[in-house]
Protein backbone atom coordinates (compact mmCIF):
# COMPACT_ATOMS: atom_id res chain seq x y z
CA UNK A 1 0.00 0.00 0.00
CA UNK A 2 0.69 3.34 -0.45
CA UNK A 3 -0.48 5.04 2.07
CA UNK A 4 -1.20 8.96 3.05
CA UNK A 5 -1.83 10.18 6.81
CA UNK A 6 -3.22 13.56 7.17
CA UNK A 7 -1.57 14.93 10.53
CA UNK A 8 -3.36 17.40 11.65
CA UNK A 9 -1.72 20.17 14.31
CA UNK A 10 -3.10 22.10 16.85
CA UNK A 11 -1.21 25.26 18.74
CA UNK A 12 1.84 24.44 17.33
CA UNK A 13 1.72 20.62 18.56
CA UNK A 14 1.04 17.68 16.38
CA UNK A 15 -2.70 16.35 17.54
CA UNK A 16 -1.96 13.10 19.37
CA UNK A 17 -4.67 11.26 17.34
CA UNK A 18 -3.15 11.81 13.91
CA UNK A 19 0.30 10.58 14.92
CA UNK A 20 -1.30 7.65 17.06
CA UNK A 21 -2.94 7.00 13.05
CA UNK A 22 0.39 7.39 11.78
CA UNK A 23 2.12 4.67 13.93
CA UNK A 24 -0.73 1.85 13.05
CA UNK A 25 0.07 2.99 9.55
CA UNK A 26 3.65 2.32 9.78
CA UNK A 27 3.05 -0.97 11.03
CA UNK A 28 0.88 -2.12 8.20
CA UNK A 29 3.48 -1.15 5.87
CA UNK A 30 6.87 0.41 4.72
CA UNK A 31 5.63 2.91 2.24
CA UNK A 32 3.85 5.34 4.73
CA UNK A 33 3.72 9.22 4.07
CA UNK A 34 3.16 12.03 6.43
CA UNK A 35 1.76 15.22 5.75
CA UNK A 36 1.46 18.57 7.67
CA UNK A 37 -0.64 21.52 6.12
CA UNK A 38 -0.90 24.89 7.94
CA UNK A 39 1.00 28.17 8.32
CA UNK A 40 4.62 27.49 9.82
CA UNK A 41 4.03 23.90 10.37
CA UNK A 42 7.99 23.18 8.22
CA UNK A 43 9.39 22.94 11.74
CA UNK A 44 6.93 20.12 13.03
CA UNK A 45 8.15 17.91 9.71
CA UNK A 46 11.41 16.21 12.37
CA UNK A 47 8.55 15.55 15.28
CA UNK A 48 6.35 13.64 13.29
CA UNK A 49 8.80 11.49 11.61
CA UNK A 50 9.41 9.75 14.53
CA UNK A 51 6.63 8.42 14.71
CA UNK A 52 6.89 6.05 11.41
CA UNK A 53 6.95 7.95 8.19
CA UNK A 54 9.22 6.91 5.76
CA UNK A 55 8.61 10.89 4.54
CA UNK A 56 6.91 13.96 5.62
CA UNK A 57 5.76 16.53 3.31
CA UNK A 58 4.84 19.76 4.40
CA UNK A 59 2.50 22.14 2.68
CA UNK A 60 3.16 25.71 4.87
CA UNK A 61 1.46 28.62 3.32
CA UNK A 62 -0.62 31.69 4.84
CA UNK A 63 -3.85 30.13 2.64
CA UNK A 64 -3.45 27.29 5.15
CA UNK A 65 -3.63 29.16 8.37
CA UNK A 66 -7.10 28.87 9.35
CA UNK A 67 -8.44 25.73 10.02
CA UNK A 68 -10.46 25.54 7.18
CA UNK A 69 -11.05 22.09 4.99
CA UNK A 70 -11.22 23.48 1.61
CA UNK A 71 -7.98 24.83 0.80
CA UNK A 72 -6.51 21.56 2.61
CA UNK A 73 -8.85 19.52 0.19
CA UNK A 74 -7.05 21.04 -2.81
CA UNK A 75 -3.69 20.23 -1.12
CA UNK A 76 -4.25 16.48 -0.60
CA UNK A 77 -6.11 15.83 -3.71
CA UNK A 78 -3.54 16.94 -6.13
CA UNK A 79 -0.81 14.96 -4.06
CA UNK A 80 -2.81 12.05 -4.08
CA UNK A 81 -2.53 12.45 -8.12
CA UNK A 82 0.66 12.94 -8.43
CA UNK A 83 1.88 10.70 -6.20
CA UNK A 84 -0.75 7.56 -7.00
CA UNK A 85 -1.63 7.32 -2.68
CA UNK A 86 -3.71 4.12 -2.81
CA UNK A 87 -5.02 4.76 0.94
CA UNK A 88 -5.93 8.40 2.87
CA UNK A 89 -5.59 7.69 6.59
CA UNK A 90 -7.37 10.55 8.89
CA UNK A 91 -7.29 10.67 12.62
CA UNK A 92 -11.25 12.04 13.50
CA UNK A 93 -11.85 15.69 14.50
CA UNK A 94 -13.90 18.30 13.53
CA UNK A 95 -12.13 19.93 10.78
CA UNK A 96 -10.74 16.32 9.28
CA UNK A 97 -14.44 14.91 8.76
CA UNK A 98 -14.73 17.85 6.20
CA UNK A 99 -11.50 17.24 4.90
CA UNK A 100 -12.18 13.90 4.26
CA UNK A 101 -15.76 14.03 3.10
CA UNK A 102 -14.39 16.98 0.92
CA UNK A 103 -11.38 14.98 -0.34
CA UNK A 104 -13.89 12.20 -1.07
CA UNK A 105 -15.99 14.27 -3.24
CA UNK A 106 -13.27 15.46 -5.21
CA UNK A 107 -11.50 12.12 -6.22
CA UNK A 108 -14.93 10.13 -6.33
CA UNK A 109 -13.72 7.85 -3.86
CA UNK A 110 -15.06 5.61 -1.07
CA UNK A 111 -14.76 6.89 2.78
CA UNK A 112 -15.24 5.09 5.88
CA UNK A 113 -15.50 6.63 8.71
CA UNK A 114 -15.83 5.80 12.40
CA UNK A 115 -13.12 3.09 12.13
CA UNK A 116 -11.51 1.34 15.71
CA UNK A 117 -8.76 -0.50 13.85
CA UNK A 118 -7.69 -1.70 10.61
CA UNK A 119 -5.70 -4.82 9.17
CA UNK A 120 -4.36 -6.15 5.92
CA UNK A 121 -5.83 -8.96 4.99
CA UNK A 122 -4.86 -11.22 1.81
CA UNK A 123 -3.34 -8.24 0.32
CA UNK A 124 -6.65 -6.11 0.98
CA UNK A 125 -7.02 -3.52 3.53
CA UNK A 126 -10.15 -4.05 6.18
CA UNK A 127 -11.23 -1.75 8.68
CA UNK A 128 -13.46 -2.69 11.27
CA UNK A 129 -16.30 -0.31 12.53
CA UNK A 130 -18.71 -0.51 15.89
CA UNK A 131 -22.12 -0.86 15.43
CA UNK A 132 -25.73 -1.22 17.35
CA UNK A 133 -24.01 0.80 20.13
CA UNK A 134 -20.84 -0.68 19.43
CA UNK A 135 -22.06 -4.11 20.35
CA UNK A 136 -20.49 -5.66 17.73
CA UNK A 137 -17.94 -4.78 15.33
CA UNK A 138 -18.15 -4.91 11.51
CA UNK A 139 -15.03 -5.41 8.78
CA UNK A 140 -15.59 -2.93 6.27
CA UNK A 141 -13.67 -2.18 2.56
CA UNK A 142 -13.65 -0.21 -0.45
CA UNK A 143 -14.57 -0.88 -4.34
CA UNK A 144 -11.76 1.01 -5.60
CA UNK A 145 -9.12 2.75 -4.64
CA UNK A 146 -8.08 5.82 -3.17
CA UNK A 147 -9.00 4.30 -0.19
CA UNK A 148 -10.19 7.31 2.40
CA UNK A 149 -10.70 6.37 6.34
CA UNK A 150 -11.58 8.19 9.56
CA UNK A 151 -10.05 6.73 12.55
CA UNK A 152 -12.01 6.99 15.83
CA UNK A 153 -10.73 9.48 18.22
CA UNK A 154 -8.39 7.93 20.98
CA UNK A 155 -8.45 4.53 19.07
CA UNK A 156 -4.58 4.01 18.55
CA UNK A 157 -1.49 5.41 20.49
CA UNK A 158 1.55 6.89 19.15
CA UNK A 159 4.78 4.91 18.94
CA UNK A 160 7.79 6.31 18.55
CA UNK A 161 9.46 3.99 15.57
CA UNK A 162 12.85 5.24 16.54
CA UNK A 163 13.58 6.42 12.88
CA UNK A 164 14.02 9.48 11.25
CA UNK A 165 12.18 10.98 7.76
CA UNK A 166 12.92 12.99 4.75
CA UNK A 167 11.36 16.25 5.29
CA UNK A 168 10.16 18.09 2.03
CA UNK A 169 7.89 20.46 1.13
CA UNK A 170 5.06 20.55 -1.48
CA UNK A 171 3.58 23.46 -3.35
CA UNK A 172 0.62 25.22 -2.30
CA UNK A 173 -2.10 25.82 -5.07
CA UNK A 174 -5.58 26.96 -3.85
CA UNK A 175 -8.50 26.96 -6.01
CA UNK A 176 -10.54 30.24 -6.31
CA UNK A 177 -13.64 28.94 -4.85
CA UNK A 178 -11.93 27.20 -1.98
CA UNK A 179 -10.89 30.84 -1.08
CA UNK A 180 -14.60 32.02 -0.72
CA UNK A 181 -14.68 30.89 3.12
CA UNK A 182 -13.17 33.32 5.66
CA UNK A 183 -12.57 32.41 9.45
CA UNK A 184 -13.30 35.74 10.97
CA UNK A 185 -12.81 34.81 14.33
CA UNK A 186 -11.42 32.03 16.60
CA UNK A 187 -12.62 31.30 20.42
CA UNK A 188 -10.25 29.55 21.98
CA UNK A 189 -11.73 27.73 25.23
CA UNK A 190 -10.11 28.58 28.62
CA UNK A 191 -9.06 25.72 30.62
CA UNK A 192 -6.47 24.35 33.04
CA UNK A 193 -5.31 21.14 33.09
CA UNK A 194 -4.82 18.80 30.09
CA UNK A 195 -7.37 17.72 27.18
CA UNK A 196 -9.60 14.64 27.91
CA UNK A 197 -7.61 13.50 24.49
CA UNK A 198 -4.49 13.50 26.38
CA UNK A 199 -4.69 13.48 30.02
CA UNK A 200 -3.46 9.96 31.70
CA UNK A 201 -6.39 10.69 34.81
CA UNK A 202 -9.91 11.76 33.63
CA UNK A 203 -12.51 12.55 36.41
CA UNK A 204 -16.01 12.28 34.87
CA UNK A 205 -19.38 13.89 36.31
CA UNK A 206 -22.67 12.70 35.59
CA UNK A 207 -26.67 13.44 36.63
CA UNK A 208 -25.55 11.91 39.76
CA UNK A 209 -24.26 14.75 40.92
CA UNK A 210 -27.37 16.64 41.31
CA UNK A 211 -26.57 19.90 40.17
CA UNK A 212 -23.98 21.90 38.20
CA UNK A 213 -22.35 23.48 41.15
CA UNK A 214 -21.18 20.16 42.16
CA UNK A 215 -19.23 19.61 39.75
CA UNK A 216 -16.44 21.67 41.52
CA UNK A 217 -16.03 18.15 43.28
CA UNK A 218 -15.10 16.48 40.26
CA UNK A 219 -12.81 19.71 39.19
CA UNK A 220 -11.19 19.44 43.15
CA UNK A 221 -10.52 15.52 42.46
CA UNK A 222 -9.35 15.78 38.74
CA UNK A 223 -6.80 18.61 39.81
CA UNK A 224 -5.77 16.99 43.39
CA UNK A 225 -5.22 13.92 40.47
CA UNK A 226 -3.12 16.26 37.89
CA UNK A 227 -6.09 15.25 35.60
CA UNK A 228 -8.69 16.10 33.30
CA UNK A 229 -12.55 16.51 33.78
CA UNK A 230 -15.30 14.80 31.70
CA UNK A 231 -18.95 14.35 31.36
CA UNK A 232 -21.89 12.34 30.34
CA UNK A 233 -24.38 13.61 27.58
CA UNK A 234 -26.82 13.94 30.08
CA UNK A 235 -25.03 16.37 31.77
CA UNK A 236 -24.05 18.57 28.94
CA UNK A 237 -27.58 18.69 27.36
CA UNK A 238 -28.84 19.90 30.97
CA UNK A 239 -26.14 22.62 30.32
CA UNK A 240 -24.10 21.73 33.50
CA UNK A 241 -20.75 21.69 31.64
CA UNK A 242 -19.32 22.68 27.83
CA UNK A 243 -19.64 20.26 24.97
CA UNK A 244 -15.90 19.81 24.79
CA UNK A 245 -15.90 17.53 27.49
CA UNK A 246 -18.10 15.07 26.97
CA UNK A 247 -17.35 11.52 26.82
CA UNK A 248 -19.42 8.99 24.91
CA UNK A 249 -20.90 7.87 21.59
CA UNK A 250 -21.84 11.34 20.28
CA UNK A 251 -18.61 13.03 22.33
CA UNK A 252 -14.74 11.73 22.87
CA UNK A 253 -13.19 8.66 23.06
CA UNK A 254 -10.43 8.71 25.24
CA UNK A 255 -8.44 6.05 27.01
CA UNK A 256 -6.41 7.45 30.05
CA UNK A 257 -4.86 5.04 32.08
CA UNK A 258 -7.42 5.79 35.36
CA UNK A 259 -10.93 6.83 34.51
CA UNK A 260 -13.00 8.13 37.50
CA UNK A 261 -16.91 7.92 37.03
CA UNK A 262 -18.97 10.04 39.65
CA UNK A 263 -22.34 9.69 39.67
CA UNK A 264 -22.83 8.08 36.26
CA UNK A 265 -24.81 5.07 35.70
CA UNK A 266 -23.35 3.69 32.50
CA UNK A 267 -25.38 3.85 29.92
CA UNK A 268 -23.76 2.11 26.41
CA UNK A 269 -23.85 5.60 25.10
CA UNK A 270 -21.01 6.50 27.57
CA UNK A 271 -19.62 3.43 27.98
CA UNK A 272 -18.05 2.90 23.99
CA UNK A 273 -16.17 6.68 24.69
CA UNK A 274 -14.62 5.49 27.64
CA UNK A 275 -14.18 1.32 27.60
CA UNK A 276 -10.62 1.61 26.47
CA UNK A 277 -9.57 3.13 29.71
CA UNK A 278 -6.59 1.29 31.41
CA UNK A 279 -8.68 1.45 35.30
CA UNK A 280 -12.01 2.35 35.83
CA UNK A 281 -13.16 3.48 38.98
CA UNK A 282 -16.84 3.89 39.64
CA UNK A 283 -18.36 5.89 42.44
CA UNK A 284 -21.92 5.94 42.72
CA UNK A 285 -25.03 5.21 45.49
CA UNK A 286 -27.07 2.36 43.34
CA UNK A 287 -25.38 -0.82 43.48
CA UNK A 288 -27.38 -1.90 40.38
CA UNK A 289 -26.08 0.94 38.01
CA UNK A 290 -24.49 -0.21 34.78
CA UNK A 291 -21.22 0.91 35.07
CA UNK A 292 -20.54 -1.67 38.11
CA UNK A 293 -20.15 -4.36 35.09
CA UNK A 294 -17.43 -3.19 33.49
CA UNK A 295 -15.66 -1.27 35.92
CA UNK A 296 -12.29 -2.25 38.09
CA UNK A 297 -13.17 -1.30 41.36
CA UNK A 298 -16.90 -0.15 42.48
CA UNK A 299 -17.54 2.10 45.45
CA UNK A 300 -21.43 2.07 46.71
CA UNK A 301 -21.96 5.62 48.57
CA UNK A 302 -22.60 9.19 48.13
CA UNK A 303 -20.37 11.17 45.43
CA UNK A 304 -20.78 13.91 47.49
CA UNK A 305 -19.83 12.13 51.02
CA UNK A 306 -16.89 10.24 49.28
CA UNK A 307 -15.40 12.20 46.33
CA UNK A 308 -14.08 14.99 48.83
CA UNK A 309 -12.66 12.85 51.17
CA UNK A 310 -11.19 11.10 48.22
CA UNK A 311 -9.89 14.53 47.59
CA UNK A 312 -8.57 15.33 50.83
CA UNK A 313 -6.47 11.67 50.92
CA UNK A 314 -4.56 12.32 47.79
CA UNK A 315 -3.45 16.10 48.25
CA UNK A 316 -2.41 14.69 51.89
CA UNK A 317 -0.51 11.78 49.99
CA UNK A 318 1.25 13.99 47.66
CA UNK A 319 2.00 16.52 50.13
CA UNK A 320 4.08 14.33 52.23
């Protein structure tokens, strides 16, 4: 195969779920290209071939400074051309499901999306893909080729391969009608702490809780923890807490090595964003709740009797 990975970079940082994309790639095969498009992204070209590339290319031009999918669509498509890429490998976010589904349109080619791993099989490349709630898992393909795929967020990990890449760049030719969008403005969300994408402890708040203003026991624990804090759908259709930090089918996946569930019962809708987790603690008052299944160790109480004293124990533990 010859095989493309979009890596995608946020704040001047490779996104963790692209490269962890790029290492599954570069175990399926030797012929695996990287590339980077933004605005002063040539420097990130050394980082990322670490992680497997045989090359990186770089497209790094002002008309790729906003996060935009258009003008990135024009990018990969003629390199895809030129360079006869068999297989487009995305990690999922936002701005790459319009890359891709742009991408797709343009070369007439088959996407799928929503992928948890993929494997060569007798010389054919098969993805496999949750479904009914992620109850059972389906292998997918393609008809023709270039292959396109999404990756689920979270699904792989990056690997350093130990090697090193040839780092060139491409040109950068945007189409007139791919210049018709503007980005006027970018919020950026204020937060302490690390991502749910990234952080090794996640402390996740759900209707258990009773009310938003308890959730500054989940925000006490996660930062006693060095950790991140996460919540259920339930919680952030109610409004208790921003859409960025939502776990679940319709959220993140993310799989930190301790996951801390307060107050959430475990419905399947939370369960596939969070399964992958390396320890999952559960605290919550009905001993019948879901999450008790699949969880390492249950506690049976009060959130709000035992997540403070929780609290209190570990900022003792680290103080000494």
């Amino acid at each position: 195969m010859a095989t493309l990975v979009y890596v995608e970079d946020h704040e001047g940082e490779p996104v963790k779920g692209s490269l962890g994309v790029l290492s599954k790639a570069a175990k399926l095969g030797d012929d695996v290209v990287a590339v980077l498009c933004g605005s002063g992204v040539e420097g990130l070209g050394e980082q990322v071939g670490k992680y497997g590339a045989a090359r990186v290319l770089v497209a790094d031009d002002p008309a790729l400074e906003a996060p935009l999918p258009q003008p990135r669509v024009d990018v990969l498509a003629k390199l895809v051309e030129s360079e006869g890429f068999d297989t487009v490998l995305f990690g999922a976010s936002v701005l790459t499901a319009d890359v891709a589904a742009g991408l797709a349109a343009r070369l007439d080619a088959g996407l799928n999306w929503d992928l948890i791993d993929l494997e060569e099989r007798d010389g054919k490349l098969v993805g496999k893909r949750p479904a009914l709630q992620d109850s059972v898992l389906l292998d997918v393909g393609w008809k023709s080729e270039p292959r396109l795929a999404l990756i689920r967020s979270g699904t792989f990990e990056p690997v350093e391969s130990g090697g090193t890449a040839e780092v060139a760049k491409v040109p950068v030719e945007v189409e007139d009608w791919s210049k018709q969008a503007v980005m006027l403005e970018r919020a950026h969300e204020e937060s302490e702490g690390p991502s749910i994408e990234d952080a090794e402890v996640i402390v996740a708040g759900g209707r258990g809780l009773g009310k938003p203003e308890n959730f500054s026991l989940v925000e006490g624990l996660a930062k006693a923890l060095g950790g991140a804090v996460a919540a259920t759908r339930a919680v952030v259709d109610a409004g208790w807490y921003p859409y960025a930090s939502q776990v679940g089918q319709t959220g993140k996946t993310v799989a930190p090595k301790l996951y801390i569930a307060c107050g959430i019962s475990g419905a399947i809708q939370h369960k596939v964003g969070m399964q992958n987790s390396g320890t999952i603690v559960a605290i919550n008052k009905d001993p019948n709740a879901p999450i008790f299944e699949y969880s390492d160790l249950g506690v049976v109480g009060d959130v709000h009797e035992i997540v403070p004293k929780l609290t209190e124990l570990v900022r003792a533990k680290r103080a000494t």
